[in-house]
PDB file of N, CA and C in Angstrom:
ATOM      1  N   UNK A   1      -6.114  -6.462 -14.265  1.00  0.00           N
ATOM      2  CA  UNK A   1      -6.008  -7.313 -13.091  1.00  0.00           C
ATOM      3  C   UNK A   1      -6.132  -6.430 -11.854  1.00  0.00           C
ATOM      4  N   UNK A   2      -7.036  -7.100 -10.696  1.00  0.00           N
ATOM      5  CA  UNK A   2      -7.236  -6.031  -9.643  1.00  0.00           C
ATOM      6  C   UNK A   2      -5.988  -6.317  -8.667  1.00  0.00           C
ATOM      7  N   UNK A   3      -5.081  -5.293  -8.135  1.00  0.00           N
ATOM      8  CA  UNK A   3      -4.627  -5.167  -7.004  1.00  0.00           C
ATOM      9  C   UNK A   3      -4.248  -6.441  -6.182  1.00  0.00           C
ATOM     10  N   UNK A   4      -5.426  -6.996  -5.739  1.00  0.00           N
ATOM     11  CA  UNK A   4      -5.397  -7.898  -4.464  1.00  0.00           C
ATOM     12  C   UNK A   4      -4.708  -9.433  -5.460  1.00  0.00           C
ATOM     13  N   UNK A   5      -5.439  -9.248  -6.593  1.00  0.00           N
ATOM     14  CA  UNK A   5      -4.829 -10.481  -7.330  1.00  0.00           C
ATOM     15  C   UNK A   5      -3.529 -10.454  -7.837  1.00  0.00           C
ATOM     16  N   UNK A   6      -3.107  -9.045  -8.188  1.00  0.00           N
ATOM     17  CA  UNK A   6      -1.772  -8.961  -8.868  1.00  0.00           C
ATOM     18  C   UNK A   6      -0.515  -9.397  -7.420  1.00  0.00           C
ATOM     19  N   UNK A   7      -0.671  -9.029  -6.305  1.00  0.00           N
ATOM     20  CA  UNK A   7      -0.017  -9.210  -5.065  1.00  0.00           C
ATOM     21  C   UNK A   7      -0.413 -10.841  -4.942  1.00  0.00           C
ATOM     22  N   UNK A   8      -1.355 -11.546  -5.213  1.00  0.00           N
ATOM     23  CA  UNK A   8      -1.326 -12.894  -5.061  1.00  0.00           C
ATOM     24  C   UNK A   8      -0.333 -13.417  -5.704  1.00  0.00           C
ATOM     25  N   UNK A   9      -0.700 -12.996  -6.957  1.00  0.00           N
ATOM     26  CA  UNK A   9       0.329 -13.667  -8.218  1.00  0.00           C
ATOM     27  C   UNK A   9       1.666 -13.397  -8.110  1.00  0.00           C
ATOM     28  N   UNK A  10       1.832 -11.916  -7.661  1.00  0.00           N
ATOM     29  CA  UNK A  10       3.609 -12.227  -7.191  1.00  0.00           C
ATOM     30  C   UNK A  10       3.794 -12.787  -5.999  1.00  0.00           C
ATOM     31  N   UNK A  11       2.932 -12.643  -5.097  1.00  0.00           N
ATOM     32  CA  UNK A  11       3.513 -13.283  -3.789  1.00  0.00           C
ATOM     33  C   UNK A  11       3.806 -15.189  -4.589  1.00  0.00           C
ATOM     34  N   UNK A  12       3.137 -15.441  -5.435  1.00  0.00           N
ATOM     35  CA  UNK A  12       3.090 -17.236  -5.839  1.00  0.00           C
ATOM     36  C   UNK A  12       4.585 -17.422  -6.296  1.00  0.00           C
ATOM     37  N   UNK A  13       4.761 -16.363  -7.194  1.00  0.00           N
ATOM     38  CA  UNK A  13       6.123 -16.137  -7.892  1.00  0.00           C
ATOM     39  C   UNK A  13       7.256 -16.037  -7.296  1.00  0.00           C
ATOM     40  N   UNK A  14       6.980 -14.971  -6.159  1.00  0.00           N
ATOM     41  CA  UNK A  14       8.103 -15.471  -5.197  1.00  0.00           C
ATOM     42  C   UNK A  14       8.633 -16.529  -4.579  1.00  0.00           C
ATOM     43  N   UNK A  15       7.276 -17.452  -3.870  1.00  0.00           N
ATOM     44  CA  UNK A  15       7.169 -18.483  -3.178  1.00  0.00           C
ATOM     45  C   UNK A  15       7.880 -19.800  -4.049  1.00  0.00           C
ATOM     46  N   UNK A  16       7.368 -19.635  -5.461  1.00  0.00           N
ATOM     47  CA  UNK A  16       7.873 -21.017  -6.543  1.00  0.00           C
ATOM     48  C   UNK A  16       9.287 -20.629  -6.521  1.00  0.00           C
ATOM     49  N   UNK A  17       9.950 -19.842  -6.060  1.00  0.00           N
ATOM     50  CA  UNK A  17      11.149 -19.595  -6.558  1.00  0.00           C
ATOM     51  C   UNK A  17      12.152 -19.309  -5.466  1.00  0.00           C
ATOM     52  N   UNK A  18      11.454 -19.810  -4.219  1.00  0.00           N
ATOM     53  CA  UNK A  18      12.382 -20.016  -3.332  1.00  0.00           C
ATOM     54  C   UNK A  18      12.943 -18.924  -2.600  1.00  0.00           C
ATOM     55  N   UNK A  19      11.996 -17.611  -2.405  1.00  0.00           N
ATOM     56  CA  UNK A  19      12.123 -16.323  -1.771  1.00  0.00           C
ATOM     57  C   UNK A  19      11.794 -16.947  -0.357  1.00  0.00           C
ATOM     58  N   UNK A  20      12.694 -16.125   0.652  1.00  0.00           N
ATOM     59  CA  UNK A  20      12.239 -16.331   1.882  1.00  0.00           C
ATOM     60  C   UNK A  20      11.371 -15.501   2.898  1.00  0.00           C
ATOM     61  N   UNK A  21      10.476 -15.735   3.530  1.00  0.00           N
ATOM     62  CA  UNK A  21       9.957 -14.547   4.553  1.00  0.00           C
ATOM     63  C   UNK A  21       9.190 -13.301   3.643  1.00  0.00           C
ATOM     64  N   UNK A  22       8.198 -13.920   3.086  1.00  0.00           N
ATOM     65  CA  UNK A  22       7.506 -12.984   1.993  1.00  0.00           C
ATOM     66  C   UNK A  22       6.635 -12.188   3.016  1.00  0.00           C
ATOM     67  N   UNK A  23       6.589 -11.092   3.069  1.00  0.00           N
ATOM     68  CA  UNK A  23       5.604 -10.106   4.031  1.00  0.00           C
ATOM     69  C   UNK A  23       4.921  -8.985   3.211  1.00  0.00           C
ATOM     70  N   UNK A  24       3.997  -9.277   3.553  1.00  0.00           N
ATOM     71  CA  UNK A  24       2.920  -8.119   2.832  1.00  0.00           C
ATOM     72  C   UNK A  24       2.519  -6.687   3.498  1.00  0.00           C
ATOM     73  N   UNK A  25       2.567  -5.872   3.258  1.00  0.00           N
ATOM     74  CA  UNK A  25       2.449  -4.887   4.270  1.00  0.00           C
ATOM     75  C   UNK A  25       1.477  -4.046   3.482  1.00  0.00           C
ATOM     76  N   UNK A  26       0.033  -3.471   4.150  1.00  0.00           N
ATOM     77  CA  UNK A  26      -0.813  -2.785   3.427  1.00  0.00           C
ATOM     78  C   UNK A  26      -0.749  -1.289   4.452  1.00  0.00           C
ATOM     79  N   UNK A  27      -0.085  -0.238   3.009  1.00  0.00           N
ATOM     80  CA  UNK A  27       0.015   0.966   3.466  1.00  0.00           C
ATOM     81  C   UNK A  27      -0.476   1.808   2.930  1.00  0.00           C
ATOM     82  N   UNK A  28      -2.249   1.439   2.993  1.00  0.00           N
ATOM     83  CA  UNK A  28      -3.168   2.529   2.373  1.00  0.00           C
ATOM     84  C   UNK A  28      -3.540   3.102   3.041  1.00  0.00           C
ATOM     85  N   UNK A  29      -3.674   4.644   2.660  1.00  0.00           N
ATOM     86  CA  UNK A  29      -4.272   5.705   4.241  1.00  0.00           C
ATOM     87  C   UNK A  29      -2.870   6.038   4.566  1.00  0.00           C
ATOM     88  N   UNK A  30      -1.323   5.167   4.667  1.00  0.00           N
ATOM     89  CA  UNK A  30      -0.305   5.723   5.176  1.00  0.00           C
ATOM     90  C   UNK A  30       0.451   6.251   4.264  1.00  0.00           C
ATOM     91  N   UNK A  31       0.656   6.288   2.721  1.00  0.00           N
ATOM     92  CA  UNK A  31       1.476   6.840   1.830  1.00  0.00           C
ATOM     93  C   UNK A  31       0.778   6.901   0.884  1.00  0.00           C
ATOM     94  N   UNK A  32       1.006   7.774   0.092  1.00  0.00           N
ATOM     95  CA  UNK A  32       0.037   8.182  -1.711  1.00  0.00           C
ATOM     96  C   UNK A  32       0.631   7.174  -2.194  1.00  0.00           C
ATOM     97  N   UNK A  33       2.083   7.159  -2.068  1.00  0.00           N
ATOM     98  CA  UNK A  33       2.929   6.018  -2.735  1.00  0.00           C
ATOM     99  C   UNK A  33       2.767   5.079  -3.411  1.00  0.00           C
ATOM    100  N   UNK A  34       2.060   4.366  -2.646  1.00  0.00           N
ATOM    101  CA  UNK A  34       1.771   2.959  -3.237  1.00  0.00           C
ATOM    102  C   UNK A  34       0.209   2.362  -2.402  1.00  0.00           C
ATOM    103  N   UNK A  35      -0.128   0.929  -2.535  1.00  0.00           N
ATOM    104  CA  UNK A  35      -1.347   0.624  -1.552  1.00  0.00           C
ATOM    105  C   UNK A  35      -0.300  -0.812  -0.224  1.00  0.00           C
ATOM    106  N   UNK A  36       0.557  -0.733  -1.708  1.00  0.00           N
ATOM    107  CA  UNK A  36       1.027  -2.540  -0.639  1.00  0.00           C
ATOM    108  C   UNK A  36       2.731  -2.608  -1.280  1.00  0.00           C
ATOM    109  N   UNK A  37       3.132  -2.944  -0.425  1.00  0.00           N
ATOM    110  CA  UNK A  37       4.517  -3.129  -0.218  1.00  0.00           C
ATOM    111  C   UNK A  37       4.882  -4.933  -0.360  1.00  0.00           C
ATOM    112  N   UNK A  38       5.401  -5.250  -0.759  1.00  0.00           N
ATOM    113  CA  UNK A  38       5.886  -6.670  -0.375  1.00  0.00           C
ATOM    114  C   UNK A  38       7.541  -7.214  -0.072  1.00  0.00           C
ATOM    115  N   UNK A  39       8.015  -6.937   1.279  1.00  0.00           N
ATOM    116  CA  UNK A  39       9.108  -7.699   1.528  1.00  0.00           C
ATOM    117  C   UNK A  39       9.639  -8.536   1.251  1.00  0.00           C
ATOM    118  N   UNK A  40      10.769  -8.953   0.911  1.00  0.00           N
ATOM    119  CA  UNK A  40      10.856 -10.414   0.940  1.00  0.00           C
ATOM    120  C   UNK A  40      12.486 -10.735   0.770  1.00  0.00           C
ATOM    121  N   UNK A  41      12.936 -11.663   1.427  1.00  0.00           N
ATOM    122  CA  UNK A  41      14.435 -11.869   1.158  1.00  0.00           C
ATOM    123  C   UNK A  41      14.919 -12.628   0.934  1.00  0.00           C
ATOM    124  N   UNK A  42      16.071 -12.237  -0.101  1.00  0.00           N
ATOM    125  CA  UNK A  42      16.536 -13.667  -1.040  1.00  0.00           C
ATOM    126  C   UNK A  42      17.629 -13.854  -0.405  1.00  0.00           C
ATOM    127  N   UNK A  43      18.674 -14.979  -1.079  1.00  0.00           N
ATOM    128  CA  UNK A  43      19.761 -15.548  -0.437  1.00  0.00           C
ATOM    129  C   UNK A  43      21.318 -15.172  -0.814  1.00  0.00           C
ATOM    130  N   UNK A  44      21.143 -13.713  -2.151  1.00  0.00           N
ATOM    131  CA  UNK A  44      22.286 -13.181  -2.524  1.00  0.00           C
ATOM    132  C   UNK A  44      21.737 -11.795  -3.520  1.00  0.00           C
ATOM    133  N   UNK A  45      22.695 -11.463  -3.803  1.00  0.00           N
ATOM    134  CA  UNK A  45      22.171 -10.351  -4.918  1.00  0.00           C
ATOM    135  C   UNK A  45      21.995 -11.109  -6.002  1.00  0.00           C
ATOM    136  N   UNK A  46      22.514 -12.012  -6.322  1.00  0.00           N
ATOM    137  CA  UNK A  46      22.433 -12.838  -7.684  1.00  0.00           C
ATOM    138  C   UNK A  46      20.699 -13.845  -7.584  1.00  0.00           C
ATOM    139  N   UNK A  47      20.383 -14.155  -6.318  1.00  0.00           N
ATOM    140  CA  UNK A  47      18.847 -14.483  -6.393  1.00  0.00           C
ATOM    141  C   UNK A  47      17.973 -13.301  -6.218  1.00  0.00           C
ATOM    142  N   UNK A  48      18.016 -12.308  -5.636  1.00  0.00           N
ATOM    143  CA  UNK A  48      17.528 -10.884  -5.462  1.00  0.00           C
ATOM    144  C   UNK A  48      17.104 -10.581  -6.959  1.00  0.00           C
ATOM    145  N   UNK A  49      18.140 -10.868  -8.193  1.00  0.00           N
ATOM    146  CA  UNK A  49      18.018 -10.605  -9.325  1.00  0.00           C
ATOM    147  C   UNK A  49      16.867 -11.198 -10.218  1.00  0.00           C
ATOM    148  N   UNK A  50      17.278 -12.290  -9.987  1.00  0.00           N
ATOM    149  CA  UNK A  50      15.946 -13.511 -10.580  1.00  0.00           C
ATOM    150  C   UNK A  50      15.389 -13.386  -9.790  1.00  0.00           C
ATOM    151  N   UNK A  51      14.762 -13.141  -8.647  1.00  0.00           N
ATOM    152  CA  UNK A  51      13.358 -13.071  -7.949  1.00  0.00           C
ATOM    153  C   UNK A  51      12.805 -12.322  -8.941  1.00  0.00           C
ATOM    154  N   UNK A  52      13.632 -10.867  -9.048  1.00  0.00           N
ATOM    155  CA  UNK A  52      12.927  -9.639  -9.643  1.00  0.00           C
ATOM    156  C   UNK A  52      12.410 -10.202 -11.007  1.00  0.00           C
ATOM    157  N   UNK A  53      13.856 -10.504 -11.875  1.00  0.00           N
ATOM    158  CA  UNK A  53      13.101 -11.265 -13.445  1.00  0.00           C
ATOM    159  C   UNK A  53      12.219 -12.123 -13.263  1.00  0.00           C
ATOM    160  N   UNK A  54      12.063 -13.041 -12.583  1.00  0.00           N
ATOM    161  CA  UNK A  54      10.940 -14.210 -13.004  1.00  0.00           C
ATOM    162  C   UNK A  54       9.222 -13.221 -12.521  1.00  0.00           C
ATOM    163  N   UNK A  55       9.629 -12.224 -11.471  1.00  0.00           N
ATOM    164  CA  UNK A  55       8.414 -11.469 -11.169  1.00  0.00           C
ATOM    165  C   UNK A  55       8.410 -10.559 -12.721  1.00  0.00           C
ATOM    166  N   UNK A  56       9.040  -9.574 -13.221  1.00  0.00           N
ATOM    167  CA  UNK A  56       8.395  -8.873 -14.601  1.00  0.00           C
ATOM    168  C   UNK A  56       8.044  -9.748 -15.538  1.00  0.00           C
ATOM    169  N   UNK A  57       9.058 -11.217 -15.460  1.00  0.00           N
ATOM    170  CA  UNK A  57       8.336 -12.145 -16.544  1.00  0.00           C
ATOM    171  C   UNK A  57       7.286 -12.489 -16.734  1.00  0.00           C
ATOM    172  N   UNK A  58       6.610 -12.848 -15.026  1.00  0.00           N
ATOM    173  CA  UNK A  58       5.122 -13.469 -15.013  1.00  0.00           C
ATOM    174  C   UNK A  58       4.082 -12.090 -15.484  1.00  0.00           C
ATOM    175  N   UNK A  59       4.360 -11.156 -15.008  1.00  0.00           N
ATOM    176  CA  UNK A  59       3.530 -10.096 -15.016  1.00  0.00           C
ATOM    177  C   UNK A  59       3.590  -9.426 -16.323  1.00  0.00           C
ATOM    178  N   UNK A  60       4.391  -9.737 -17.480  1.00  0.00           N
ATOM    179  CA  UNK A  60       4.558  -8.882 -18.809  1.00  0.00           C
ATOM    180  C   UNK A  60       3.359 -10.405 -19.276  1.00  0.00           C
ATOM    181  N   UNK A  61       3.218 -11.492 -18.780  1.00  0.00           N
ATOM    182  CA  UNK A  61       2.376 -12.332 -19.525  1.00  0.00           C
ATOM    183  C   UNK A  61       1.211 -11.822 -19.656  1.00  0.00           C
ATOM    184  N   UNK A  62       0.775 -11.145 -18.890  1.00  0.00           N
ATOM    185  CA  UNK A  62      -0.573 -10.346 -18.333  1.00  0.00           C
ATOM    186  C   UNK A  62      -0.446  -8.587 -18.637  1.00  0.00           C
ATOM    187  N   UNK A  63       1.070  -8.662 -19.378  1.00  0.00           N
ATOM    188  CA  UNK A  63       0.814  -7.440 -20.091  1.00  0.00           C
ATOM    189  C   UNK A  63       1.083  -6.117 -19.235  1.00  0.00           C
ATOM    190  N   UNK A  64       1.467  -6.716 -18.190  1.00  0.00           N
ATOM    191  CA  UNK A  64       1.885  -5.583 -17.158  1.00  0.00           C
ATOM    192  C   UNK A  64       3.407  -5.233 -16.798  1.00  0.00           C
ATOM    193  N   UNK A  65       3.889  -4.204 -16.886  1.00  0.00           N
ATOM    194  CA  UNK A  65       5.723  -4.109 -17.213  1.00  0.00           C
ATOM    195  C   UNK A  65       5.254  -3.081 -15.722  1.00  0.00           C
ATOM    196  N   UNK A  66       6.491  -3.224 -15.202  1.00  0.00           N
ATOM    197  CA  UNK A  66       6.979  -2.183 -14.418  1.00  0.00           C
ATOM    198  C   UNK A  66       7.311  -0.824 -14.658  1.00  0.00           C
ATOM    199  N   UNK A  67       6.916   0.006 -13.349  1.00  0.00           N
ATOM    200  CA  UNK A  67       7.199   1.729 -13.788  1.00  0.00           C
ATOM    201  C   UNK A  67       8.989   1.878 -13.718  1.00  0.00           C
ATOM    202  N   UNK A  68       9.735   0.787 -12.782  1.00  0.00           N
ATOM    203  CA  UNK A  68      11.093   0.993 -12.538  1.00  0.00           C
ATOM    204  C   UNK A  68      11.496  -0.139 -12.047  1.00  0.00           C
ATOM    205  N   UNK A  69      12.286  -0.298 -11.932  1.00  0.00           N
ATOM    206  CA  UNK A  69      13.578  -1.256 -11.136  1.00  0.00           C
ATOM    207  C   UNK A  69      15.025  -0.852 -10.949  1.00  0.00           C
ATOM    208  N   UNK A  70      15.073  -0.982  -9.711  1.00  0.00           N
ATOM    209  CA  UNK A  70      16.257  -0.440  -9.101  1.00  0.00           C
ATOM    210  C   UNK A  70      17.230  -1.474  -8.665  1.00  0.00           C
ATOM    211  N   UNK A  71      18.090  -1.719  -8.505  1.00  0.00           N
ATOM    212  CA  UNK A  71      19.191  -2.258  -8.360  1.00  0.00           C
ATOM    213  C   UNK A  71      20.007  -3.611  -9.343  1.00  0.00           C
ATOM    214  N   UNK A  72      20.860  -3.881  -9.063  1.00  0.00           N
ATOM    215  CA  UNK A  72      20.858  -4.854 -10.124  1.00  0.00           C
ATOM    216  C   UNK A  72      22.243  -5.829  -9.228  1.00  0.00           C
ATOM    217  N   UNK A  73      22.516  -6.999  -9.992  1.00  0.00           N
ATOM    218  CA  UNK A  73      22.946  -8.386 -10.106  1.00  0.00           C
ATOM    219  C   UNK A  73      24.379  -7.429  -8.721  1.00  0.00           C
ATOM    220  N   UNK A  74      24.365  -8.035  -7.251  1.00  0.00           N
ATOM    221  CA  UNK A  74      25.621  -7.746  -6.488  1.00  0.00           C
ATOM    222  C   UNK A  74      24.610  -6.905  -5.519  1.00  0.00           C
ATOM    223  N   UNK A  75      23.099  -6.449  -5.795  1.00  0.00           N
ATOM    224  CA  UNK A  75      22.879  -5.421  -4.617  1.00  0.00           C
ATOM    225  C   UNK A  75      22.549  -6.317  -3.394  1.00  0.00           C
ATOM    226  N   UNK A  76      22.302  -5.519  -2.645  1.00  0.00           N
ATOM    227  CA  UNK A  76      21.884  -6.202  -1.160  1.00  0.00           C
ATOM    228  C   UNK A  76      20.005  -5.664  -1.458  1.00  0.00           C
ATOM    229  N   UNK A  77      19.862  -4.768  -2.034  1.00  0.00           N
ATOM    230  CA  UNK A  77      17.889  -4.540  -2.429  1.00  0.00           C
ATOM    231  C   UNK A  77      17.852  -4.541  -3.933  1.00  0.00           C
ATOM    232  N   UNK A  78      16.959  -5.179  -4.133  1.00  0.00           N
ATOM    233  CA  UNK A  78      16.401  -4.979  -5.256  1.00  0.00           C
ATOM    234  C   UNK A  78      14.691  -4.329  -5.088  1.00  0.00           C
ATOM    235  N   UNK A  79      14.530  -3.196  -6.023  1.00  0.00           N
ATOM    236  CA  UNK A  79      12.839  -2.625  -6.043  1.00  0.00           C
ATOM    237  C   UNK A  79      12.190  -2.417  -6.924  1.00  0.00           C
ATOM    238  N   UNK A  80      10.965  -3.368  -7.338  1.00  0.00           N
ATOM    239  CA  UNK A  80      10.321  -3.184  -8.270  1.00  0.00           C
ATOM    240  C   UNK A  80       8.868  -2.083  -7.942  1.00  0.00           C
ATOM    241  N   UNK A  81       8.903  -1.334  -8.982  1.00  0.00           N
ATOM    242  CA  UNK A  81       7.859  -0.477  -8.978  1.00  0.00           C
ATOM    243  C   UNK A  81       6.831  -0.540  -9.486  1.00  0.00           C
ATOM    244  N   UNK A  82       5.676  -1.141  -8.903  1.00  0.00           N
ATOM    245  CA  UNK A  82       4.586  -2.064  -9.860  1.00  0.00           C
ATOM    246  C   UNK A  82       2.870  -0.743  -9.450  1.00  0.00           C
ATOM    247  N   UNK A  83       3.870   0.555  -9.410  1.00  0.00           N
ATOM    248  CA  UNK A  83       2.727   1.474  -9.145  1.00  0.00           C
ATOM    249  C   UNK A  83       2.061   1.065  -7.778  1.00  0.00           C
ATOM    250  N   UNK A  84       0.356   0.494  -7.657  1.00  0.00           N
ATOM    251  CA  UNK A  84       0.362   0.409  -6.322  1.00  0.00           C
ATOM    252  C   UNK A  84       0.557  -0.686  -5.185  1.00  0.00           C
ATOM    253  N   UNK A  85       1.670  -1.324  -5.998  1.00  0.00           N
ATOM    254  CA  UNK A  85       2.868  -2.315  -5.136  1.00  0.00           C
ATOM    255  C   UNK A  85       3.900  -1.570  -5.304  1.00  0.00           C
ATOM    256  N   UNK A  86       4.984  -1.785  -4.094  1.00  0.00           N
ATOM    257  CA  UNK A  86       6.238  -1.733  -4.301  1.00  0.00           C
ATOM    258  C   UNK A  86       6.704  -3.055  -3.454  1.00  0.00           C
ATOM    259  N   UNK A  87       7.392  -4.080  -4.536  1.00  0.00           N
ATOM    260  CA  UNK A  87       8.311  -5.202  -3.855  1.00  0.00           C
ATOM    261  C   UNK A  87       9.467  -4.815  -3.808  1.00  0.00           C
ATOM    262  N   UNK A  88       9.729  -5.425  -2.324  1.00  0.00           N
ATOM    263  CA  UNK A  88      11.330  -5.045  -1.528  1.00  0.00           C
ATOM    264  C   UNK A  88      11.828  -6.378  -1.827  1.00  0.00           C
ATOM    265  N   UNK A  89      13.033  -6.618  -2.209  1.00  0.00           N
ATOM    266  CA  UNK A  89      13.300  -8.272  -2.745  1.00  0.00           C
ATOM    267  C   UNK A  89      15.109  -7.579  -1.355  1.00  0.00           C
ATOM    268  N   UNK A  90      15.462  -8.152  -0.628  1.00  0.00           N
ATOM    269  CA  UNK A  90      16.590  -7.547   0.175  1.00  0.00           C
ATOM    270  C   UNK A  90      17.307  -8.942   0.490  1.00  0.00           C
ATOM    271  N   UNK A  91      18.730  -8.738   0.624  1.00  0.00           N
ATOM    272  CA  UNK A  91      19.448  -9.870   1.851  1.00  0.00           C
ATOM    273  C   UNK A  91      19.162  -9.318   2.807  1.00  0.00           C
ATOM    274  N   UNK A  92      19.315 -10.331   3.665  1.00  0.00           N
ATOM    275  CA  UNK A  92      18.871 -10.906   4.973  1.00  0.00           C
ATOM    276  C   UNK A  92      19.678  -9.646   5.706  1.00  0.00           C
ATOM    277  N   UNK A  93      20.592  -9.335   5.389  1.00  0.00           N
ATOM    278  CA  UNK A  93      21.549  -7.835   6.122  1.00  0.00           C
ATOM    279  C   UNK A  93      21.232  -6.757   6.046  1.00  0.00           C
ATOM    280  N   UNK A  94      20.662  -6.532   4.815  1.00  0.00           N
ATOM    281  CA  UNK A  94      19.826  -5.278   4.416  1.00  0.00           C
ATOM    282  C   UNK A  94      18.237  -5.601   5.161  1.00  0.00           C
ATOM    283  N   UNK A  95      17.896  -6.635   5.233  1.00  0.00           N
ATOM    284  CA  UNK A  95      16.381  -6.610   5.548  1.00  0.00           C
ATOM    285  C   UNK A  95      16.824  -6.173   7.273  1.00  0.00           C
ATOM    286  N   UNK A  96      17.708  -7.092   7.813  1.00  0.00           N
ATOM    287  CA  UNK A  96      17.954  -6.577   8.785  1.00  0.00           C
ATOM    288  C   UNK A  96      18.276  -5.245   9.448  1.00  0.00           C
ATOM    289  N   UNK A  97      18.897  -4.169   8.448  1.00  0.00           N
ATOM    290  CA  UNK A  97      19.557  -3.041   8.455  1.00  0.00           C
ATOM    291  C   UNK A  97      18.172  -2.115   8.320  1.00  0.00           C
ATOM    292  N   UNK A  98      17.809  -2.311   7.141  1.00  0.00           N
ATOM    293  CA  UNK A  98      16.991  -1.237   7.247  1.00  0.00           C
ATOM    294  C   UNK A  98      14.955  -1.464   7.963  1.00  0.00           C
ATOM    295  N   UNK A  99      14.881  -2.842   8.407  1.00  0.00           N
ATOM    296  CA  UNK A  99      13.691  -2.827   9.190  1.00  0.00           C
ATOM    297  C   UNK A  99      12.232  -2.575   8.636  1.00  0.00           C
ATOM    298  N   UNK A 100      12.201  -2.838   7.400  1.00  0.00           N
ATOM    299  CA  UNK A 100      10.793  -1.935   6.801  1.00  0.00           C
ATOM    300  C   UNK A 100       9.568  -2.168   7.393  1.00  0.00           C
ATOM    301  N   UNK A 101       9.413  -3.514   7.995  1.00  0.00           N
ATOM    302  CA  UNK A 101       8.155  -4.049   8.602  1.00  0.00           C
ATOM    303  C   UNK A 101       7.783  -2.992   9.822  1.00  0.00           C
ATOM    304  N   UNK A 102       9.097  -2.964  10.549  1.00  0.00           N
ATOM    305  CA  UNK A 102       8.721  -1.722  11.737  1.00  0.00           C
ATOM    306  C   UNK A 102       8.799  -0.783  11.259  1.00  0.00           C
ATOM    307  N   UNK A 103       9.598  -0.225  10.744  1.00  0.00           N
ATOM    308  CA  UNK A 103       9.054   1.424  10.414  1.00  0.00           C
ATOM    309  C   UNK A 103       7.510   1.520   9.789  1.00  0.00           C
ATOM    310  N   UNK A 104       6.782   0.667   9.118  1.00  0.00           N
ATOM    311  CA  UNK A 104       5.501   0.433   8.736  1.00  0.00           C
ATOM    312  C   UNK A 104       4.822   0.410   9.450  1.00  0.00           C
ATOM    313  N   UNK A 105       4.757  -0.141  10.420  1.00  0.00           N
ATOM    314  CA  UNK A 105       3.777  -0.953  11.751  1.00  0.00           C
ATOM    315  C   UNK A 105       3.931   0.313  12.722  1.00  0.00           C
ATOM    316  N   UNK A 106       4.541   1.410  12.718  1.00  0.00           N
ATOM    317  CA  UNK A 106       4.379   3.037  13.513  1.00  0.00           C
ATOM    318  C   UNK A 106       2.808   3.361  12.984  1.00  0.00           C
ATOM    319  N   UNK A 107       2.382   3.288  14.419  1.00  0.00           N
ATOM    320  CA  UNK A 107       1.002   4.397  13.700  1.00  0.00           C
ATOM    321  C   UNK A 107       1.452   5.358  13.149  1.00  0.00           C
ATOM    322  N   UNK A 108       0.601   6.121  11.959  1.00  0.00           N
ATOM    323  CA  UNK A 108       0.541   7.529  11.943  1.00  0.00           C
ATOM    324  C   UNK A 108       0.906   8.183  12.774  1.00  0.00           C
ATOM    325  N   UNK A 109       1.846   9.621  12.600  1.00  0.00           N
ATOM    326  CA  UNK A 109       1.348  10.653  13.704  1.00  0.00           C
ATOM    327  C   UNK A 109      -0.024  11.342  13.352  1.00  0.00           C
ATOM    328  N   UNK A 110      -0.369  11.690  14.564  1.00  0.00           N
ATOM    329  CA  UNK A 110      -1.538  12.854  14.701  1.00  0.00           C
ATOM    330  C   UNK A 110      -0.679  14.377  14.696  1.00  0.00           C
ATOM    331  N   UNK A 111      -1.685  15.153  14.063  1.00  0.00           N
ATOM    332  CA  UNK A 111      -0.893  16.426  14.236  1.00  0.00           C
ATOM    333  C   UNK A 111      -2.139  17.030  15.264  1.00  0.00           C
ATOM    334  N   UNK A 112      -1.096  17.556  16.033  1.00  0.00           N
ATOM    335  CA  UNK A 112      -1.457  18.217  16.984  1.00  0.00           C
ATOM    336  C   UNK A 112      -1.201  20.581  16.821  1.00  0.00           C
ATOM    337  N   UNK A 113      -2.620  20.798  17.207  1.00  0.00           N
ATOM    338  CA  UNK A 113      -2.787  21.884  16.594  1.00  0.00           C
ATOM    339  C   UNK A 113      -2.406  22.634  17.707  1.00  0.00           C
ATOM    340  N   UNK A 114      -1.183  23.708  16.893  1.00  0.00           N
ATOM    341  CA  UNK A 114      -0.873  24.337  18.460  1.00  0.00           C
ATOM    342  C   UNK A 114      -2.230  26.012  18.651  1.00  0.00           C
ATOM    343  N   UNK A 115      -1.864  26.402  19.513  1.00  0.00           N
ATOM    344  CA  UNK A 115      -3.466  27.664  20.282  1.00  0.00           C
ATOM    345  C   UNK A 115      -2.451  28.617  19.637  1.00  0.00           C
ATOM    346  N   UNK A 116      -4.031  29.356  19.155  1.00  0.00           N
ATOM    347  CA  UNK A 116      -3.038  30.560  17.845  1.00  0.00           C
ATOM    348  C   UNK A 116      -2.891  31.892  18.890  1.00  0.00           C
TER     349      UNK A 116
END
């Protein structure tokens, strides 16, 4: 499955399931990391949880498992590691706290060459 479709299909997964404020953020050229990020915030750690399961569920149908998942049932983030996605599943306090959309949306720096 290419990329652009696998981010469709979870962004759908999220959406059927009642995630709020799904944001896509494409950070290719800005991190080796990954290509695309997907935000999104649920309404407790206990939906944070099932966002995440019903997302490895749809995606093991298609044969695709995750490299990791981080947090579990009480967090304020949950992160799935889907290689070149990473979904941010956060409460609304954490999305608030830690800002990912803006720290993203910083251009690059330029490096500036100092006179030898």
């Amino acid at each position: 499955m290419e990329t652009i479709d696998l981010v469709k299909t979870i962004e759908t997964v999220l959406d059927d399931n009642k995630a709020q404020q799904i944001t896509l953020l494409d950070v290719q050229g800005r991190t080796s990391v990954c290509d695309y990020m997907i935000v999104v915030t649920g309404t407790s750690g206990r939906h944070l949880k099932a966002l995440s399961d019903y997302v490895v569920e749809k995606l093991a149908e298609a044969n695709i498992r995750p490299l990791g998942v981080e947090g579990d049932t009480g967090s304020d983030w949950v992160l799935l590691d889907l290689g070149d996605i990473l979904v941010h599943l956060m409460t609304q306090k954490a999305r608030d706290y830690y800002q990912l959309e803006k720290l993203w949306s910083v251009p690059a720096a330029s490096v500036v060459q100092q006179p030898a």
